[in-house]
C-alpha atoms as a PDB file:
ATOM      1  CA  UNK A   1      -2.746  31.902   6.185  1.00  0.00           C
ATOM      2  CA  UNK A   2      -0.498  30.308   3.632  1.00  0.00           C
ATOM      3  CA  UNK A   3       1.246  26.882   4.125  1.00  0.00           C
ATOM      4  CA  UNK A   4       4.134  26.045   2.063  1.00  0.00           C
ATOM      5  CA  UNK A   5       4.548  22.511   2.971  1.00  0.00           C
ATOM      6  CA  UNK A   6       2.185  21.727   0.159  1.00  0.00           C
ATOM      7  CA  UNK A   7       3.963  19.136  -2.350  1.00  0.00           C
ATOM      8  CA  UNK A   8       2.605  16.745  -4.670  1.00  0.00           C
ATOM      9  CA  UNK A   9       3.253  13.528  -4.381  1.00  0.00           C
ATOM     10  CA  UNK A  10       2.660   9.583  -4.196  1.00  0.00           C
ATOM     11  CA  UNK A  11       0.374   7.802  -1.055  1.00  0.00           C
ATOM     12  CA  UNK A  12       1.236   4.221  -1.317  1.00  0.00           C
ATOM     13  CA  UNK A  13      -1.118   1.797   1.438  1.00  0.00           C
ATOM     14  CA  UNK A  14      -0.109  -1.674   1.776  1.00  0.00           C
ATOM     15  CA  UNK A  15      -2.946  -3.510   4.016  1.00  0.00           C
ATOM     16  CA  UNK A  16      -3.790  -6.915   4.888  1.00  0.00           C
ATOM     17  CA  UNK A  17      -6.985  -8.472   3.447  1.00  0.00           C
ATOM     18  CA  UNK A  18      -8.228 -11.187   5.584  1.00  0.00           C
ATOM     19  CA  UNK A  19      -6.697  -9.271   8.788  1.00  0.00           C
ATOM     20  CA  UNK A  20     -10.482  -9.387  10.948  1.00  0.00           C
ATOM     21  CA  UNK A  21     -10.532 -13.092  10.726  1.00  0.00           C
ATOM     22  CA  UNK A  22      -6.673 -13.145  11.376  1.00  0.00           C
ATOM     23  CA  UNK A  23      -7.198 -11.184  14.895  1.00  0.00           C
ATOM     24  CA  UNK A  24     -10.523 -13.023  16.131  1.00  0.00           C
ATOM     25  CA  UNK A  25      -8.940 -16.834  15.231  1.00  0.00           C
ATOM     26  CA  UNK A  26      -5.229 -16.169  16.165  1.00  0.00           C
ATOM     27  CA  UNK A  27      -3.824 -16.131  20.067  1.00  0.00           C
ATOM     28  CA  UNK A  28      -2.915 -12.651  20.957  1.00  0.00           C
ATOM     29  CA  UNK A  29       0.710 -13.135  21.268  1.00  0.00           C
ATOM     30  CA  UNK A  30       1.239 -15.367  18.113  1.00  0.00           C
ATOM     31  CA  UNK A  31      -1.205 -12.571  16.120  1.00  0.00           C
ATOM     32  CA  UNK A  32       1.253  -9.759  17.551  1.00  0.00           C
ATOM     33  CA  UNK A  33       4.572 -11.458  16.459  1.00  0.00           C
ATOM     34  CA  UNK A  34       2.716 -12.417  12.869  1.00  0.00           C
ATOM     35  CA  UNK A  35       1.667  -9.317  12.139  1.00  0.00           C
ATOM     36  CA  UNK A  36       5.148  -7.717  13.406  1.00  0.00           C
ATOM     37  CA  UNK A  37       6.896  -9.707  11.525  1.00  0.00           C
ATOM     38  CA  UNK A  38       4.703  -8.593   8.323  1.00  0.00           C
ATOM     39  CA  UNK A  39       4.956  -5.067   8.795  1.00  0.00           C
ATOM     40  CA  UNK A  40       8.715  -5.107   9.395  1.00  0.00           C
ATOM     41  CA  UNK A  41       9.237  -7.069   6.063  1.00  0.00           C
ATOM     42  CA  UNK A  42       7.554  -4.105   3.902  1.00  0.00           C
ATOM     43  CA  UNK A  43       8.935  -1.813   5.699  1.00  0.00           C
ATOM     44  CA  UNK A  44      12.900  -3.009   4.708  1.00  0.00           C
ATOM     45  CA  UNK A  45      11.808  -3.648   1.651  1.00  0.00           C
ATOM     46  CA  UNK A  46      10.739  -0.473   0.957  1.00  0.00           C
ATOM     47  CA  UNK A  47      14.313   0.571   1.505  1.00  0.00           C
ATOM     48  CA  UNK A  48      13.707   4.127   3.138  1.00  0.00           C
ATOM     49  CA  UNK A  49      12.291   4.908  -0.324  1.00  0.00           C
ATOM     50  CA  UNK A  50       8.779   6.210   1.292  1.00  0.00           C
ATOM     51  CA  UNK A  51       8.704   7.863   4.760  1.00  0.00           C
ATOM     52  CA  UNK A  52       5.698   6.474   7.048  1.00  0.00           C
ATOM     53  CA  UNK A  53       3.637   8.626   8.347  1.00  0.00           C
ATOM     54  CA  UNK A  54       1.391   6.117   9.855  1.00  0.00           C
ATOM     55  CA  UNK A  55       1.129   2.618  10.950  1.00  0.00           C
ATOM     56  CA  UNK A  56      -2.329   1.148  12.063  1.00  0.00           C
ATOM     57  CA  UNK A  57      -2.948  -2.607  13.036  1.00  0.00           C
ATOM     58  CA  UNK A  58      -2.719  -3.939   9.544  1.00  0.00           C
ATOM     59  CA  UNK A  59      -1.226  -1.045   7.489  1.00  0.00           C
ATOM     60  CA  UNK A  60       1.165   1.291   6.866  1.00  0.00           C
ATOM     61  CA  UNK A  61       0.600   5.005   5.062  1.00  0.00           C
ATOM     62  CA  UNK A  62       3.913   5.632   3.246  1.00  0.00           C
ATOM     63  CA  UNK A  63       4.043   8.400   1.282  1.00  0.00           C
ATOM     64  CA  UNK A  64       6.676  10.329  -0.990  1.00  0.00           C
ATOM     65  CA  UNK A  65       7.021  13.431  -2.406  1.00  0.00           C
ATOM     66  CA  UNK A  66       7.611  12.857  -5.970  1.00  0.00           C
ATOM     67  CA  UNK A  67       6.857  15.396  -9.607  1.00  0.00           C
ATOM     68  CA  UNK A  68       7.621  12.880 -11.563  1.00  0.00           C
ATOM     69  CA  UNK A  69       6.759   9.325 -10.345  1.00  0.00           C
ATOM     70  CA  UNK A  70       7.653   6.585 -11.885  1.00  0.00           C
ATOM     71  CA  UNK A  71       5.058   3.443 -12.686  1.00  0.00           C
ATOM     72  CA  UNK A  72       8.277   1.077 -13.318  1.00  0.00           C
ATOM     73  CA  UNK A  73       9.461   1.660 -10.012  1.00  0.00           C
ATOM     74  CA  UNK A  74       6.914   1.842  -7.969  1.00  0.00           C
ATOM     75  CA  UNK A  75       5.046  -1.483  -9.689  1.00  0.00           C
ATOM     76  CA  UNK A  76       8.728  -3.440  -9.207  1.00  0.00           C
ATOM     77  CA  UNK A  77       8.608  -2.110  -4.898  1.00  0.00           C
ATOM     78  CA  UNK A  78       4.984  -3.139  -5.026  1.00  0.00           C
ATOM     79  CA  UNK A  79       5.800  -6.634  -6.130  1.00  0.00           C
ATOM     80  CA  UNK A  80       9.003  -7.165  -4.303  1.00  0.00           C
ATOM     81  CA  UNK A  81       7.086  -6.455  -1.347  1.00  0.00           C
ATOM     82  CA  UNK A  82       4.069  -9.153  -2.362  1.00  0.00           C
ATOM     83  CA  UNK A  83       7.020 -11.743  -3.091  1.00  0.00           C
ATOM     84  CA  UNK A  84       8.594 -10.786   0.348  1.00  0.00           C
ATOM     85  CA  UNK A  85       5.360 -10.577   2.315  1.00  0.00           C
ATOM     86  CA  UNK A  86       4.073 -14.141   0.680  1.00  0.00           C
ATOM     87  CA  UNK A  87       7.707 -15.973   1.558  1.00  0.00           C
ATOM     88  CA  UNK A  88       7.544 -14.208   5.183  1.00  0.00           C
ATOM     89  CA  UNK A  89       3.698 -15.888   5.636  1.00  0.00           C
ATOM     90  CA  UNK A  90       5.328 -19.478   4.788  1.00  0.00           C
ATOM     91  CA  UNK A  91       8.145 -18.789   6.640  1.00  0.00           C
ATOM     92  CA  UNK A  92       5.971 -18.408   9.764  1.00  0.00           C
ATOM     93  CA  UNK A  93       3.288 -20.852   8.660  1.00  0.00           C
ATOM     94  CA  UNK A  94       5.867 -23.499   8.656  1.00  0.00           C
ATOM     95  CA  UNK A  95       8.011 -22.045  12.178  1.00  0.00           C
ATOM     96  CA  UNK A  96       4.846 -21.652  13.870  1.00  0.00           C
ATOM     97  CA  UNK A  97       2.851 -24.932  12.419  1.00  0.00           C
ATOM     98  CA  UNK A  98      -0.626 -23.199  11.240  1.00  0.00           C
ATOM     99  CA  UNK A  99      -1.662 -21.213   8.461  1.00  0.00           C
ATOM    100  CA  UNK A 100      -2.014 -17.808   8.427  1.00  0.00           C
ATOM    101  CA  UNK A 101      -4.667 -16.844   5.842  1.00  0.00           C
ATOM    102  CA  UNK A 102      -3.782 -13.229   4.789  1.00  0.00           C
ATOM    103  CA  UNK A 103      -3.131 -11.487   1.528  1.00  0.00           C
ATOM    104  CA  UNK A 104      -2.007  -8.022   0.833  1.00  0.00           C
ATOM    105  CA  UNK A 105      -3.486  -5.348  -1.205  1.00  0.00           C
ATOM    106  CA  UNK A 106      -1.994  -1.759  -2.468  1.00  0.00           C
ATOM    107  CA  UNK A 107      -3.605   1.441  -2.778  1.00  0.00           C
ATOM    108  CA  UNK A 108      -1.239   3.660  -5.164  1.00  0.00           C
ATOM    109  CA  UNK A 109      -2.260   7.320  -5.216  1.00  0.00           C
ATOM    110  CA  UNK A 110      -1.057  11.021  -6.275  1.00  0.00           C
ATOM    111  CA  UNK A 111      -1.734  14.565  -5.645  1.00  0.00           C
ATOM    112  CA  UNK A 112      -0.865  17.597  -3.614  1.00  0.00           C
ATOM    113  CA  UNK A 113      -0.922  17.378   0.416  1.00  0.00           C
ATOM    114  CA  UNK A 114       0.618  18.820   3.377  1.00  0.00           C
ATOM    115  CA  UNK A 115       2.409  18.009   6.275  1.00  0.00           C
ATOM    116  CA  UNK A 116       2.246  18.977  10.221  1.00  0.00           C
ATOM    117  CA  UNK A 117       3.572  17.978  13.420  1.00  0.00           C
ATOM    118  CA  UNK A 118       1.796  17.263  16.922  1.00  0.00           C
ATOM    119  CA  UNK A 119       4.454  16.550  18.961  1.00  0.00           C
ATOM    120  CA  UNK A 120       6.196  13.960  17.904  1.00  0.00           C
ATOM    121  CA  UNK A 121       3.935  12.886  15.243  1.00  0.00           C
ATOM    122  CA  UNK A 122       4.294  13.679  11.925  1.00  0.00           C
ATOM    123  CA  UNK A 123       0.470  14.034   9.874  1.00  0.00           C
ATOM    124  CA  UNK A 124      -0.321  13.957   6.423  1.00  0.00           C
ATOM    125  CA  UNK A 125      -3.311  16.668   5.339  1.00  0.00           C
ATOM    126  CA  UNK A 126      -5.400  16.700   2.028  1.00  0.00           C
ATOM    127  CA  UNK A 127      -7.796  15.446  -0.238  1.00  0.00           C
ATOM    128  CA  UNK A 128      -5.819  12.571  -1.766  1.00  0.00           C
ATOM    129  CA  UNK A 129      -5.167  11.087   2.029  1.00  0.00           C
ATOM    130  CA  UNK A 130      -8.736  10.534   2.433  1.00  0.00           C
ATOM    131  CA  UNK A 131      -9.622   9.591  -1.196  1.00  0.00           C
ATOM    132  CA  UNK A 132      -6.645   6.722  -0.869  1.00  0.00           C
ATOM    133  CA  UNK A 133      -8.605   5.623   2.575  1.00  0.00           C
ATOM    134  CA  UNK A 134     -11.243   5.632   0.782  1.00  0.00           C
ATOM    135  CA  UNK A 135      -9.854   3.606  -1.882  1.00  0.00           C
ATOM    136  CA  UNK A 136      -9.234   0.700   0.793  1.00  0.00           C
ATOM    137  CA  UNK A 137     -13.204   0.020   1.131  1.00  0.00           C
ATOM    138  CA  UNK A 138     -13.750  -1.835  -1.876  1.00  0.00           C
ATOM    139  CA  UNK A 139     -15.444  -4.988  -3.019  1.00  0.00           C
ATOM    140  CA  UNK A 140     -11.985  -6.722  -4.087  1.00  0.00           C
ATOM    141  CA  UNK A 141     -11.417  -7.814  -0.334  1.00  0.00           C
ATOM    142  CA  UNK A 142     -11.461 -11.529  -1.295  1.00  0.00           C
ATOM    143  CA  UNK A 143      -9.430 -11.257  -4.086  1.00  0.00           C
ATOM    144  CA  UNK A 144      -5.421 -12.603  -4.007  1.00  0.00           C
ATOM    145  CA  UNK A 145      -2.928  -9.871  -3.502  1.00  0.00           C
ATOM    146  CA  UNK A 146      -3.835  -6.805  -5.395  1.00  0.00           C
ATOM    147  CA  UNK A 147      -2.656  -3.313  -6.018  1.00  0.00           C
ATOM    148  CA  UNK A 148      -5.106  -0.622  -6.750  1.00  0.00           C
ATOM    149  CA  UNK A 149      -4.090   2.224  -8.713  1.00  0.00           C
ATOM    150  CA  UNK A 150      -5.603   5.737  -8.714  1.00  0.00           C
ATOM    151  CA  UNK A 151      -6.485   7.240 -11.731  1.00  0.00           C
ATOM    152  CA  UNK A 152      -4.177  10.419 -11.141  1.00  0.00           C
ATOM    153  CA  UNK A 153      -1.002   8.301 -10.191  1.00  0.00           C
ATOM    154  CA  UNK A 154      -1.810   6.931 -13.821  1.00  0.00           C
ATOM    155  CA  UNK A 155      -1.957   9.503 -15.611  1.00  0.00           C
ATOM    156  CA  UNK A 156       1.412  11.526 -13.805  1.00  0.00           C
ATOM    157  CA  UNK A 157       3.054   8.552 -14.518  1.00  0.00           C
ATOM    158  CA  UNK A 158       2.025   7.228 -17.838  1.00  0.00           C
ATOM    159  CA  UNK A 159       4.226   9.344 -19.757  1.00  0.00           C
ATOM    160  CA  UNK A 160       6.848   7.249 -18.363  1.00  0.00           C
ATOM    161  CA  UNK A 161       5.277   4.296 -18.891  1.00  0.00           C
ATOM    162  CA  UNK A 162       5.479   1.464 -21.690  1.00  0.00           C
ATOM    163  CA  UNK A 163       2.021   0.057 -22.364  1.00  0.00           C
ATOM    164  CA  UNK A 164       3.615  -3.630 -22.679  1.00  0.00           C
ATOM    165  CA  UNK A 165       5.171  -3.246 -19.299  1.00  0.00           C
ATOM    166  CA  UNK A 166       2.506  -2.295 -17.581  1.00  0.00           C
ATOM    167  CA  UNK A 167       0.436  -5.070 -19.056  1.00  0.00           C
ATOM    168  CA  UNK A 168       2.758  -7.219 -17.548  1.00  0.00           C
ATOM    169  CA  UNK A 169       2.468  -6.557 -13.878  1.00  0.00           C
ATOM    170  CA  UNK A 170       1.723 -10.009 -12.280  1.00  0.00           C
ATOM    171  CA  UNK A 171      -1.191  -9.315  -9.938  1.00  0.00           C
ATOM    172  CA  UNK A 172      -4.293  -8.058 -10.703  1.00  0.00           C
ATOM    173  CA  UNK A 173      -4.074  -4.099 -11.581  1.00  0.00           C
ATOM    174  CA  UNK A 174      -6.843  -1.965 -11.169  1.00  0.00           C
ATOM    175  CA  UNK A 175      -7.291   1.341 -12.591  1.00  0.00           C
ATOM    176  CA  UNK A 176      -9.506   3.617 -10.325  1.00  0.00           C
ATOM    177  CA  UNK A 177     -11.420   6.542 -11.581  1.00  0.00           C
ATOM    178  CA  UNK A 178     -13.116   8.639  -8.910  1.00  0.00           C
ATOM    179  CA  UNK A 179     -14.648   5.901  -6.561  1.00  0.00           C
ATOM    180  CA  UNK A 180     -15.784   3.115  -9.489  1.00  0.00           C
ATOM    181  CA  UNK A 181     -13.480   0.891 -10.140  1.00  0.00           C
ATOM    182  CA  UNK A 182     -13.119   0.558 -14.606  1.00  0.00           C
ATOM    183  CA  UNK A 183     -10.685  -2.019 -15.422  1.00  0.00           C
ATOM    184  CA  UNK A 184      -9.460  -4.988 -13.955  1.00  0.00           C
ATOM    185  CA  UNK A 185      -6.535  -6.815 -15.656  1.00  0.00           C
END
């Protein structure tokens, strides 16, 4: 059996750290409009430049099929949607008088996958899927917003890449090589 919706191509996860707490210490109704509101801002920002294949409580699987991916661009959505996700939080903190302790990490990832549909759900397939869950469980939960680079989104895109610029990127920047995380900027 051969399936030739295999492409390569970029995984990016944007998730909420602090999102437990959030749920147990927020009323349901206030939590559900919070989060919606969240979710909704990174998904406009991201401009229809990923498709979702998946949204789940506190984040949202974009992906992209991409050969040639581009660091610049996907480090400049990656902050836009930090800046945009940070003034939504005070935005609501202040309309809603409380404060709503959440941050967002990134989990940026490349390699070849698949695609199927069960009724009207559309499902990602392949190794880097699970390896960019898998990049979610780490011990940088605490940390400030975050984004989490794999080591094979790296190197497709570093040819592209300008070693000044990339030293650049305002919050922390992790390199990931096959589950232990090397470098933290």
């Amino acid at each position: 059996m051969e399936n030739t919706n295999i492409n390569n191509g970029i995984i990016l996860i944007p998730d909420f750290s602090g999102f437990t707490e959030f749920v147990f210490n927020t009323k349901l109704y206030t939590g559900e409009y919070i989060v919606k509101q969240l979710l909704s801002i990174l998904i406009d920002i991201n401009n229809q430049y990923f498709d979702i294949s998946e949204i789940e409580g506190d984040a949202i699987l974009f992906y992209r099929y991409d050969n040639k991916p581009s660091y610049k661009k996907i480090s400049g959505m990656l902050r836009n949607m930090r800046n945009a996700f940070n003034m939504k939080i005070q935005e609501l903190s202040e309309m809603l008088n409380t404060t709503i302790e959440l941050s967002l990490k990134f989990i940026v990832h490349y390699g070849k996958f698949s695609q199927y549909n069960i009724g009207s759900f559309r499902k990602l397939y392949g190794k880097p899927i699970v390896e960019a869950h898998q990049m979610l469980k780490n011990g940088f939960a605490e940390q400030p917003s975050y984004a989490l680079y794999s080591h094979s989104f790296l190197e497709k895109s570093r040819q592209l890449v300008n070693i000044k610029e990339k030293e650049l990127f305002e919050f922390g920047e992790i390199e990931y090589f096959e589950n232990m995380i090397m470098k933290n900027r």
